[in-house]
N, C-alpha and C. Protein backbone atom coordinates (compact mmCIF):
# COMPACT_ATOMS: atom_id res chain seq x y z
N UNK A 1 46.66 57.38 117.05
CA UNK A 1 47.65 58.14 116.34
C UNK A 1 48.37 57.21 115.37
N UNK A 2 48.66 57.92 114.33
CA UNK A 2 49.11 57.44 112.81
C UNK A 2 49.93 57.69 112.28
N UNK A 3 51.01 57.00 111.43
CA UNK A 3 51.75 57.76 110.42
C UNK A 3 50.62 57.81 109.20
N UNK A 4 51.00 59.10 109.05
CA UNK A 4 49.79 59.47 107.88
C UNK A 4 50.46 59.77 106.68
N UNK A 5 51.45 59.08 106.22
CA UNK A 5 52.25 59.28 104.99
C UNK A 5 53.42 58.42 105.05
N UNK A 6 53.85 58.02 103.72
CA UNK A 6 55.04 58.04 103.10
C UNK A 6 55.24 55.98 103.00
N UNK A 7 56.18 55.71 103.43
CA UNK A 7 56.56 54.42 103.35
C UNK A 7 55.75 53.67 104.52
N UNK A 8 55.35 54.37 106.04
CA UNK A 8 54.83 53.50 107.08
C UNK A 8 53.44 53.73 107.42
N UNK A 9 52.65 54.61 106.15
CA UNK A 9 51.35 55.19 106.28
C UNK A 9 50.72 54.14 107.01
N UNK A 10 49.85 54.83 107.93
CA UNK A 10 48.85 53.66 108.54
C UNK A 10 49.57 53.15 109.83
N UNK A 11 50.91 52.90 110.20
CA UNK A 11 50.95 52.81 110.76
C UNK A 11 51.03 53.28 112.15
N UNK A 12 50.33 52.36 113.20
CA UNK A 12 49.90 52.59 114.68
C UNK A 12 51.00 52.92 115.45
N UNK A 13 51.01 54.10 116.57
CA UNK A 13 52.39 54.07 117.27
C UNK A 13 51.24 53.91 118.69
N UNK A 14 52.50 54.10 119.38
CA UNK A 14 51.78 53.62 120.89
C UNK A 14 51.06 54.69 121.22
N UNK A 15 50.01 53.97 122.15
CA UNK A 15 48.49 54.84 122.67
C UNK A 15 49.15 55.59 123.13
N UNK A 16 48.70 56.55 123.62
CA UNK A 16 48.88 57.78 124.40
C UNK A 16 47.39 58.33 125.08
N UNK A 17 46.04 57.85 124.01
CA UNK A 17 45.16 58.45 124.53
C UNK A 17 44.98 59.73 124.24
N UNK A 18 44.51 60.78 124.89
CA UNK A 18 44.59 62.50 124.93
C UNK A 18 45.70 63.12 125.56
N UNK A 19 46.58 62.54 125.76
CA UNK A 19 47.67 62.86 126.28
C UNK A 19 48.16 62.32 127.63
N UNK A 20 49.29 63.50 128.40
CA UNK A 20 49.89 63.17 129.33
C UNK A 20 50.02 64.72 129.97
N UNK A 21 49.24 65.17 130.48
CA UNK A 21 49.33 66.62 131.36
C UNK A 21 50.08 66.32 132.22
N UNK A 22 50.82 65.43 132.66
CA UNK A 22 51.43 65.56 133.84
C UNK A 22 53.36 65.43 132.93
N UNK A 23 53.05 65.23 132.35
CA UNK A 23 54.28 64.62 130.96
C UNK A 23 54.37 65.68 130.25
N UNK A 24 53.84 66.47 130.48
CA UNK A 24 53.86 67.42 129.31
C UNK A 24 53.28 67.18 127.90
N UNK A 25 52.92 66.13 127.93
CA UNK A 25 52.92 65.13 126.55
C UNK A 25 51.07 65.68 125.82
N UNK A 26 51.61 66.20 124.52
CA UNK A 26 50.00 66.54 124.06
C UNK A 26 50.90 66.28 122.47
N UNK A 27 50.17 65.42 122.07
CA UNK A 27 50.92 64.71 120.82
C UNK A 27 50.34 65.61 119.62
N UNK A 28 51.20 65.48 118.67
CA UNK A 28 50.59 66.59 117.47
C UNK A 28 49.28 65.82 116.63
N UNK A 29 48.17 66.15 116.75
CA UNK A 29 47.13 65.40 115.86
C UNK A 29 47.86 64.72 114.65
N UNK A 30 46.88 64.08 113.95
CA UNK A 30 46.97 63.46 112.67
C UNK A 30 47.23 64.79 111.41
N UNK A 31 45.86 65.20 112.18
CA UNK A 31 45.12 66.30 110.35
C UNK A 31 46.65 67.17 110.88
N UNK A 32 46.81 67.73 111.91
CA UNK A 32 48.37 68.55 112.22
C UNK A 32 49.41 67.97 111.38
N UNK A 33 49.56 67.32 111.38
CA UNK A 33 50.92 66.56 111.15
C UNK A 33 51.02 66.39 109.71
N UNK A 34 50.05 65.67 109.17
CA UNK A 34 49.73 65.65 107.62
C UNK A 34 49.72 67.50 107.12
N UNK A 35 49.37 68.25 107.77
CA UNK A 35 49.23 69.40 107.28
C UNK A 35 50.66 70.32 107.23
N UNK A 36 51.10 69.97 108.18
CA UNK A 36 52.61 70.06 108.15
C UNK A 36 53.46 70.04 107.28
N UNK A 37 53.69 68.55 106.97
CA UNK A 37 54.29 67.97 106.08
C UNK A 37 53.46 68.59 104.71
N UNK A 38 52.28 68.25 104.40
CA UNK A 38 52.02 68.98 102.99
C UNK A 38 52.27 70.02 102.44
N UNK A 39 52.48 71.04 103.93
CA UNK A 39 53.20 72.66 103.56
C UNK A 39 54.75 72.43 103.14
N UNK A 40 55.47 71.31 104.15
CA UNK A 40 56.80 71.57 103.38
C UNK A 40 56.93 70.75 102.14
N UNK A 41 55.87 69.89 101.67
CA UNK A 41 56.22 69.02 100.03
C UNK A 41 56.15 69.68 99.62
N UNK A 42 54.61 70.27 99.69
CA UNK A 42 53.63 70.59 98.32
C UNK A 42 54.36 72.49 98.44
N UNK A 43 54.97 73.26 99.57
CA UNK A 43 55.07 74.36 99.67
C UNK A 43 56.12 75.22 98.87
N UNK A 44 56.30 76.25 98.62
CA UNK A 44 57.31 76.85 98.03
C UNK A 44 58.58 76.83 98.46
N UNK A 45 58.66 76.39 99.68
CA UNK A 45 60.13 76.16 100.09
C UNK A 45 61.22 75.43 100.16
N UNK A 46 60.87 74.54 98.74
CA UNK A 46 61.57 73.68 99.31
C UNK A 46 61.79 72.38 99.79
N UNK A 47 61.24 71.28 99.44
CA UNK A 47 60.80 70.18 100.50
C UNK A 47 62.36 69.52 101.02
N UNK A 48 62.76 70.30 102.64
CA UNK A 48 64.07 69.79 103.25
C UNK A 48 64.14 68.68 103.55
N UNK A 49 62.92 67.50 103.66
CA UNK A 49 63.03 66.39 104.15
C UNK A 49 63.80 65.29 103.74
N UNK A 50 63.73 64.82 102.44
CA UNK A 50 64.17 63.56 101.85
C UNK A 50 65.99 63.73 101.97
N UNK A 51 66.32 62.74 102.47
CA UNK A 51 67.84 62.24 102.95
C UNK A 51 68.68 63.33 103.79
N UNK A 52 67.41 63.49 104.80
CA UNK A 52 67.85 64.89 105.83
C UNK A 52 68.07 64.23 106.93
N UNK A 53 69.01 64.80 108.14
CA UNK A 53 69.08 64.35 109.25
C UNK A 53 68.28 65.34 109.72
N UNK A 54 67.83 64.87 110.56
CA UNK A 54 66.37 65.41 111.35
C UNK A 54 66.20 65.71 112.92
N UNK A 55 66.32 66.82 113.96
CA UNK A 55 66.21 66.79 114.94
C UNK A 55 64.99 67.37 115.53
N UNK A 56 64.74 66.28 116.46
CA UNK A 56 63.00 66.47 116.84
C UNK A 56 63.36 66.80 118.42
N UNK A 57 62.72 68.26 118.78
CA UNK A 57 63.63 69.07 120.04
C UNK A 57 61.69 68.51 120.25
N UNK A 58 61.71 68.42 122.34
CA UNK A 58 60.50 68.35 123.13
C UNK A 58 59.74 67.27 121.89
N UNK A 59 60.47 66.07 121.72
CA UNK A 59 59.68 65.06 120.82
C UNK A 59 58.51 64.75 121.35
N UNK A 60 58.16 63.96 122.88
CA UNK A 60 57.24 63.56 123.00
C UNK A 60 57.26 62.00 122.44
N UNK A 61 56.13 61.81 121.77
CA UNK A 61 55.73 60.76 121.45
C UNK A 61 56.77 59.88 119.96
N UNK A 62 57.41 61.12 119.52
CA UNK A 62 58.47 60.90 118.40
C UNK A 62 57.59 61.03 116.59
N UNK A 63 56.76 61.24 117.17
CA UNK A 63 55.66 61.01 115.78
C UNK A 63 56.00 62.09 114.80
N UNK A 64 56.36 62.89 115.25
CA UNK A 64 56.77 63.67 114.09
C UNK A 64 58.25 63.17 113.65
N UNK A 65 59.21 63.27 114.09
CA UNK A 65 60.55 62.70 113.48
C UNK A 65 60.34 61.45 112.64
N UNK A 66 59.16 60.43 113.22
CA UNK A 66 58.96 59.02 112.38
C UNK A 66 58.50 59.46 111.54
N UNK A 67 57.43 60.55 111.36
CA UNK A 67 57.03 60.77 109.97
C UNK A 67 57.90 61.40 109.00
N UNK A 68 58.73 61.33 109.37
CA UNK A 68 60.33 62.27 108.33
C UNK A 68 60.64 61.22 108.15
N UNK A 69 60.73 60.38 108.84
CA UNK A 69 61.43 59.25 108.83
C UNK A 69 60.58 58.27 107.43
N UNK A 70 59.62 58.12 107.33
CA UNK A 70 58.64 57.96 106.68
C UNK A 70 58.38 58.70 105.23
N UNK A 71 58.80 59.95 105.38
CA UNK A 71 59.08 60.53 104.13
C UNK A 71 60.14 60.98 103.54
N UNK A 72 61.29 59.73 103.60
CA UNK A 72 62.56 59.93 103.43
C UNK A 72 63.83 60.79 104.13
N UNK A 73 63.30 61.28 105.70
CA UNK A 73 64.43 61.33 105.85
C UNK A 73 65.26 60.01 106.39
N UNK A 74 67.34 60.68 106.64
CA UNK A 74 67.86 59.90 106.71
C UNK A 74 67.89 59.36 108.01
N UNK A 75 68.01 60.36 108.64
CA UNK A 75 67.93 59.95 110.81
C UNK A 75 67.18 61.04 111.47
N UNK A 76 66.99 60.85 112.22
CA UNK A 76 66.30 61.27 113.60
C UNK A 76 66.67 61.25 114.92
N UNK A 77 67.27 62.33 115.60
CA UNK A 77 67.96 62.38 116.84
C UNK A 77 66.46 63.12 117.48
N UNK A 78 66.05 62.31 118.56
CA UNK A 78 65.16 62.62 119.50
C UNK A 78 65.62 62.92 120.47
N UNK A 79 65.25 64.25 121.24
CA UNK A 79 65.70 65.01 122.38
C UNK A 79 64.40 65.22 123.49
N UNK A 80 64.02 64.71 124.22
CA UNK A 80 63.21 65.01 124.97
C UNK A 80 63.69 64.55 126.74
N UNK A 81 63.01 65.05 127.73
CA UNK A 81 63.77 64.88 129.00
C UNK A 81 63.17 64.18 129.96
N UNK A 82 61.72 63.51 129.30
CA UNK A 82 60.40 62.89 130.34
C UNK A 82 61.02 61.51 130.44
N UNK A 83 60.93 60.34 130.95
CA UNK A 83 61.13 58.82 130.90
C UNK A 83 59.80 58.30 130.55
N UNK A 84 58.42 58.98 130.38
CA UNK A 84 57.31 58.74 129.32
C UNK A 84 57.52 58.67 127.93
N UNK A 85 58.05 59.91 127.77
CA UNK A 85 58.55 60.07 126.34
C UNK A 85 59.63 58.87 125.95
N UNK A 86 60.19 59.46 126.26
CA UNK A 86 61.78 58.07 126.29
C UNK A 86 61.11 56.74 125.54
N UNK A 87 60.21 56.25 126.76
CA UNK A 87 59.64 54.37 126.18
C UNK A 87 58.56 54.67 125.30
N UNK A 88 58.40 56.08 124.89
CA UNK A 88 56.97 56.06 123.67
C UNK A 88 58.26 56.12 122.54
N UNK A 89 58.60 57.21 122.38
CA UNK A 89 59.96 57.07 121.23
C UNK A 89 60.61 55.19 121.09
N UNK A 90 61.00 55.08 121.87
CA UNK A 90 61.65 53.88 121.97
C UNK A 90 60.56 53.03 121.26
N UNK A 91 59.08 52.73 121.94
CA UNK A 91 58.67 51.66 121.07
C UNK A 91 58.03 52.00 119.85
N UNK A 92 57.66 52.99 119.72
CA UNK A 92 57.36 53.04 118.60
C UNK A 92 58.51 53.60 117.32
N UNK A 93 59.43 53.73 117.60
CA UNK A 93 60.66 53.20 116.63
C UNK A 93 60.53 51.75 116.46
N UNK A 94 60.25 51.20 117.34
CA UNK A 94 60.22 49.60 117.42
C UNK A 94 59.76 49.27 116.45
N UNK A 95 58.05 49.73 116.94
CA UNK A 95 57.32 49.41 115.72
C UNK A 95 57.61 49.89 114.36
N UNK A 96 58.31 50.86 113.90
CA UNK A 96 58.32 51.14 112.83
C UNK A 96 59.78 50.47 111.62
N UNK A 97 60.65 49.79 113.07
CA UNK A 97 61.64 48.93 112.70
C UNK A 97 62.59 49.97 112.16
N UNK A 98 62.57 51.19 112.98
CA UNK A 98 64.14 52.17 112.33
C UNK A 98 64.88 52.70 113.71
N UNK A 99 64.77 51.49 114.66
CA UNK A 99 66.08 51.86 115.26
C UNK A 99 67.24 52.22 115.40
N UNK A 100 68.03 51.53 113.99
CA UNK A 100 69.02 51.88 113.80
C UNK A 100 69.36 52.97 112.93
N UNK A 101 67.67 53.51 112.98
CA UNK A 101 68.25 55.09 111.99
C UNK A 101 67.96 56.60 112.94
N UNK A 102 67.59 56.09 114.46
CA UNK A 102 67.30 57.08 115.02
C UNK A 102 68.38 56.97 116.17
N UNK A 103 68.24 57.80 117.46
CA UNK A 103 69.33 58.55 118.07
C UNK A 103 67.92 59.08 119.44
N UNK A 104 68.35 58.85 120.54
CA UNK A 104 67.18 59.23 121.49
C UNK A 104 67.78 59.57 122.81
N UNK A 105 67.96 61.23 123.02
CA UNK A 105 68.70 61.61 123.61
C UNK A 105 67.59 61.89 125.00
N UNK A 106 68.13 61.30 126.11
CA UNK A 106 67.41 62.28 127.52
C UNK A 106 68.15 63.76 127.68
N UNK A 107 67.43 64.79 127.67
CA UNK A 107 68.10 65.85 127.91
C UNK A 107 66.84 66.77 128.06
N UNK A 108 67.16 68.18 128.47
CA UNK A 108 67.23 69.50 128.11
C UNK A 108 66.52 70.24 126.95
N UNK A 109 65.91 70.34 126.17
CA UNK A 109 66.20 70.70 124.69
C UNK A 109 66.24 72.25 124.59
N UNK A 110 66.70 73.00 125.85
CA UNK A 110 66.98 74.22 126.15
C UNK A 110 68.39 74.33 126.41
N UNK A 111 68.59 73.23 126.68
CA UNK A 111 70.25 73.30 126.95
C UNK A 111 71.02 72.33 126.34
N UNK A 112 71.19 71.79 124.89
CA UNK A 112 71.78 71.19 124.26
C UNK A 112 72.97 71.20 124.18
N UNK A 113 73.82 72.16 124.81
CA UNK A 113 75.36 72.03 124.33
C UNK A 113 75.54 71.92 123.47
N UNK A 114 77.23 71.69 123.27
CA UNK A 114 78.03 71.82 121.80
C UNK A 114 77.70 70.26 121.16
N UNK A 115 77.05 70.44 119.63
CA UNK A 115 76.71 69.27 118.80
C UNK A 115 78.38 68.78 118.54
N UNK A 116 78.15 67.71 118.69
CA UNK A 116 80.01 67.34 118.26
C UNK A 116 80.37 66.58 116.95
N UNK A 117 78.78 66.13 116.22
CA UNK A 117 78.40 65.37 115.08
C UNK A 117 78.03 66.30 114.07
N UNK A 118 77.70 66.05 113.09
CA UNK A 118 76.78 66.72 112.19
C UNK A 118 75.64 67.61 111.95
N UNK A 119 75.66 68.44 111.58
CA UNK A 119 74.60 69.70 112.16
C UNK A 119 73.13 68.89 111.13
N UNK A 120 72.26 69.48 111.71
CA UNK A 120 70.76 68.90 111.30
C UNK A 120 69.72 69.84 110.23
N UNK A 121 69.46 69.39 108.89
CA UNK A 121 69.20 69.93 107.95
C UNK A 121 67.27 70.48 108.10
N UNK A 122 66.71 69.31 108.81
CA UNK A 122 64.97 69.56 109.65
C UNK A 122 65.61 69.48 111.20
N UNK A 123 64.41 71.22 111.89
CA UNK A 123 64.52 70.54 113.32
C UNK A 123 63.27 70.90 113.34
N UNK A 124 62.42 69.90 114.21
CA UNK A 124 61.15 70.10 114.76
C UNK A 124 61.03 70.67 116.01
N UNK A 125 60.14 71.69 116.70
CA UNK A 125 59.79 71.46 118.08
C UNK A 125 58.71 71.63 118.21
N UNK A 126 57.63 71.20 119.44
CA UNK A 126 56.86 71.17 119.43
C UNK A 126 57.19 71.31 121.36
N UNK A 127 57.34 72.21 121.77
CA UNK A 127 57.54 72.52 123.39
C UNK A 127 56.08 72.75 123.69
N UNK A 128 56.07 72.46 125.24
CA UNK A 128 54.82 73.00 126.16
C UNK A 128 54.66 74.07 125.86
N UNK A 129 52.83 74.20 125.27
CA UNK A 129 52.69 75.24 125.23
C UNK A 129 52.27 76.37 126.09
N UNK A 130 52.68 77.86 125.43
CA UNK A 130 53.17 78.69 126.76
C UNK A 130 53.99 79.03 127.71
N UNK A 131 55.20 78.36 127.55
CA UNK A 131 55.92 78.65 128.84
C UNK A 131 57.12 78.67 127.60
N UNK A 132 57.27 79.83 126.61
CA UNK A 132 58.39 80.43 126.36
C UNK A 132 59.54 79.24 125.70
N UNK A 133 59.52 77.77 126.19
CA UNK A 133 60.75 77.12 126.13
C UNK A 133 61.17 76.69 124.34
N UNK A 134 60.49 76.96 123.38
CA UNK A 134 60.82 77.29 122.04
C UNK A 134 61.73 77.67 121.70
N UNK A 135 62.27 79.34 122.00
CA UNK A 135 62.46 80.16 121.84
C UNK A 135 63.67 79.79 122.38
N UNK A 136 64.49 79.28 123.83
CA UNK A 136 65.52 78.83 124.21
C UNK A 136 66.04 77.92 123.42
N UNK A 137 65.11 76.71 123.25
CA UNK A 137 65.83 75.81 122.61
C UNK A 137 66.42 76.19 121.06
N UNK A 138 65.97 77.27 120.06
CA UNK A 138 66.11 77.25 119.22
C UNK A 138 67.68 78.24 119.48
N UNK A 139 67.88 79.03 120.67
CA UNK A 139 69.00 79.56 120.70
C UNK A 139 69.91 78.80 121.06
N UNK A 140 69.61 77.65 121.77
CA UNK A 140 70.58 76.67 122.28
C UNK A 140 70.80 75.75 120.86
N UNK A 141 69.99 75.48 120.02
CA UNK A 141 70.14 74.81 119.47
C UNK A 141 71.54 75.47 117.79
N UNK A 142 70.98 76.81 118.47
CA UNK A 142 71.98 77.64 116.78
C UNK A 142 73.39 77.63 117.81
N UNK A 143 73.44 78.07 118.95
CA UNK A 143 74.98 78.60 119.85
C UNK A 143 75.61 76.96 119.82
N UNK A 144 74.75 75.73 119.86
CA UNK A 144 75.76 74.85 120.11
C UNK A 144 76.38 74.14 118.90
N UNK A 145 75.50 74.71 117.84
CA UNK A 145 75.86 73.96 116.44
C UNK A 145 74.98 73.02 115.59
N UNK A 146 74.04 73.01 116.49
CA UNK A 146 73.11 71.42 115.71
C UNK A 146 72.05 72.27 114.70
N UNK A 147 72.36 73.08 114.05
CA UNK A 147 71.89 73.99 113.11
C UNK A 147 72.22 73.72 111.50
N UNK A 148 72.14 73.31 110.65
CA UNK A 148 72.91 74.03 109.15
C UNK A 148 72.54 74.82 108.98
N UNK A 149 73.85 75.22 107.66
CA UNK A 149 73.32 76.72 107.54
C UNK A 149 72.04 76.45 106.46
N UNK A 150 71.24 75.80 105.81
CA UNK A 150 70.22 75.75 105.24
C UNK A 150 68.86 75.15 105.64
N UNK A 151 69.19 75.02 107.03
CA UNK A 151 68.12 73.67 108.07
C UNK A 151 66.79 74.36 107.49
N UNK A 152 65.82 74.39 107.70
CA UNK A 152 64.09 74.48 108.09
C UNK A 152 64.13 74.30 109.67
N UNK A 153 63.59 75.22 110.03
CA UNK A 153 63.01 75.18 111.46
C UNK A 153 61.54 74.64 111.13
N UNK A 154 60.64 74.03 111.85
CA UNK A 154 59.11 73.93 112.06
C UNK A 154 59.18 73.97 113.46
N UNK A 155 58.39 74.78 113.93
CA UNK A 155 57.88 75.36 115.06
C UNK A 155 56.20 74.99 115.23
N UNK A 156 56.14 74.64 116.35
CA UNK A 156 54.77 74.00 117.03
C UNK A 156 54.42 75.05 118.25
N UNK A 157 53.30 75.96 118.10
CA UNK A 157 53.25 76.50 119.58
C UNK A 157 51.55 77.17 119.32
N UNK A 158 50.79 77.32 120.51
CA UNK A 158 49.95 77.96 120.73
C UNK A 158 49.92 79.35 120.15
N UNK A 159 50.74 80.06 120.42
CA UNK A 159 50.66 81.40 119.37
C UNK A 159 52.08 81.76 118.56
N UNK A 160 52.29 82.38 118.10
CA UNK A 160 53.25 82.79 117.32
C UNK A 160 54.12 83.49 118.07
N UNK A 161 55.68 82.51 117.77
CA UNK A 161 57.17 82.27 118.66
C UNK A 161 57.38 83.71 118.10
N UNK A 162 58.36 83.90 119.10
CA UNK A 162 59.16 85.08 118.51
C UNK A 162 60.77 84.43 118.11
N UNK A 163 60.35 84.59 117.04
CA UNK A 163 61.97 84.17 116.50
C UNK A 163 63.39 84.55 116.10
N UNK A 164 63.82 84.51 117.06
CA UNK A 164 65.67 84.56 117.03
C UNK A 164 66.53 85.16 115.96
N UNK A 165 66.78 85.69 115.47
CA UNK A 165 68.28 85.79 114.53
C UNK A 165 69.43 85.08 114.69
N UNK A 166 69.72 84.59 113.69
CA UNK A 166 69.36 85.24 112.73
C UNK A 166 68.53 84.28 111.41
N UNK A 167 67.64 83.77 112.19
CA UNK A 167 66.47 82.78 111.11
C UNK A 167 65.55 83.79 111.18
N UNK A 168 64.69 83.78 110.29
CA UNK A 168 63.58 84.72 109.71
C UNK A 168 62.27 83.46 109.33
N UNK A 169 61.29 84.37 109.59
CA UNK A 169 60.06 83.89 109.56
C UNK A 169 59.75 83.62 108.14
N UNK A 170 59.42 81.97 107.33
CA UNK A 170 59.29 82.36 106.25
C UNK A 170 57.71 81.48 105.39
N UNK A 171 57.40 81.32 107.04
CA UNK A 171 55.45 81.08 106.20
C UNK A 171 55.05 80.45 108.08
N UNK A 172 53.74 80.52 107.90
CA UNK A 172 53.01 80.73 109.37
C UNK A 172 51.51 80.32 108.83
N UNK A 173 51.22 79.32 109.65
CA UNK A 173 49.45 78.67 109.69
C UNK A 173 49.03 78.39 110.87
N UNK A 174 48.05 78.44 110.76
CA UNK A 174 47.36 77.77 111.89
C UNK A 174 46.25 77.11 111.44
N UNK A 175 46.49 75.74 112.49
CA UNK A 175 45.93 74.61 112.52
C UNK A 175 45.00 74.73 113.81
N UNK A 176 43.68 74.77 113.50
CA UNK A 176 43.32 74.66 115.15
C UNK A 176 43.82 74.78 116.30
N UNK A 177 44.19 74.83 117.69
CA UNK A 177 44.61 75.62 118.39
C UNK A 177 46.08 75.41 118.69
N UNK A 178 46.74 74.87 117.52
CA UNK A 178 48.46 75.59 117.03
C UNK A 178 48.80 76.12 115.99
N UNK A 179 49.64 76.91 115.81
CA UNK A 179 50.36 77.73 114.95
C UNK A 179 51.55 77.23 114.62
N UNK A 180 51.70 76.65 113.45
CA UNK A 180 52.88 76.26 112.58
C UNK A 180 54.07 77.34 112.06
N UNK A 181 55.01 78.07 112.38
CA UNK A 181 55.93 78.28 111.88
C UNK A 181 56.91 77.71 111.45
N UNK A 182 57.35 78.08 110.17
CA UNK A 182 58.54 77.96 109.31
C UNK A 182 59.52 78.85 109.44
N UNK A 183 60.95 78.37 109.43
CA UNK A 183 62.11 79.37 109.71
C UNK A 183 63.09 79.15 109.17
N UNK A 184 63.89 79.90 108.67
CA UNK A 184 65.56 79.63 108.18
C UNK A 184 66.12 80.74 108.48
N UNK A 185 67.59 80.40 108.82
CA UNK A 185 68.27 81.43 108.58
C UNK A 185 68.49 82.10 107.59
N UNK A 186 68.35 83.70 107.62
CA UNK A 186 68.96 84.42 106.58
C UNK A 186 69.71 85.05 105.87
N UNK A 187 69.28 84.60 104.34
CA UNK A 187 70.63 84.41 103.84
C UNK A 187 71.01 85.96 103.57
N UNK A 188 72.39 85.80 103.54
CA UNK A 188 72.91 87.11 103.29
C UNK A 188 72.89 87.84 101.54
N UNK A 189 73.25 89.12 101.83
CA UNK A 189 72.67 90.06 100.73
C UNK A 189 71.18 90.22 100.30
């Protein structure tokens, strides 16, 4: 696994292998991730990334937040609740030498509570797939505040989330056996 863009292209984060079934841990491919990101540069919406604070909900391995990180965003608050995850985030921030621009929370990402900082302009998730926990976190994540009102949601899941209000669905792919949604809240009138 790779950063496949921006300032740290190429660079290696820690093995993982095919994952961690017992971790929950199934890391977002390469061609995923690059494909991702090319929908929000190259896409009509917008590209929210560059000098964004960035929250990466069920991070995992952190590879997606580093690659924001990588394509100009400003920080990265990692939320995940495994102690696998934890020392993969951890070193491979290491390696990428932006410790001091990220934030690596043990928690919940269903139960975030009240944000008491700055609301987050990208949030990523990428939850176990199948078991619904998307869909919480993104309500936990609007009721406690860590929302703007102009964020981008990207959504990672096996089939297509059902999404909350009041963000609206506003482009949907699939990548081999995940489905990428895009979301914002909508705007009024």
């Amino acid at each position: 696994m790779r950063i496949v863009g921006g300032t740290f292209r190429g660079l290696k984060l820690a093995d993982l292998g095919q994952g961690d079934a017992a971790a929950h841990l199934r890391p977002t491919t390469d061609r995923v991730r690059e494909a991702v990101f090319n929908l929000l540069i190259n896409g009509n919406h917008g590209n929210p990334v560059p000098n964004a604070r960035v929250l990466d909900l069920f991070a995992g391995t952190g590879a997606l937040g580093l690659e924001a990180l990588s394509r100009g965003a400003d920080h990265v608050t990692f939320v995940d609740n495994g102690p696998r995850s934890q020392a993969l985030i951890r070193a491979n921030a290491e390696r990428a030498r932006v410790t001091d621009r990220v934030e690596i929370r043990r928690g919940d990402a269903t139960k975030l509570g009240v944000n008491a900082g700055t609301s987050y302009g990208v949030i990523f998730l990428d939850p176990p797939y199948g078991k619904r926990l998307g869909e919480k976190a993104v309500i936990s994540a609007l009721e406690g505040g860590w929302v703007a009102p102009d964020a981008m949601i990207i959504w990672e899941e096996a089939r297509a989330p059902e999404i909350p209000a009041p963000l609206v669905l506003i482009d949907q792919r699939k990548y081999g056996d995940s489905i990428i949604s895009l979301a914002r809240i909508q705007e009024e009138g």
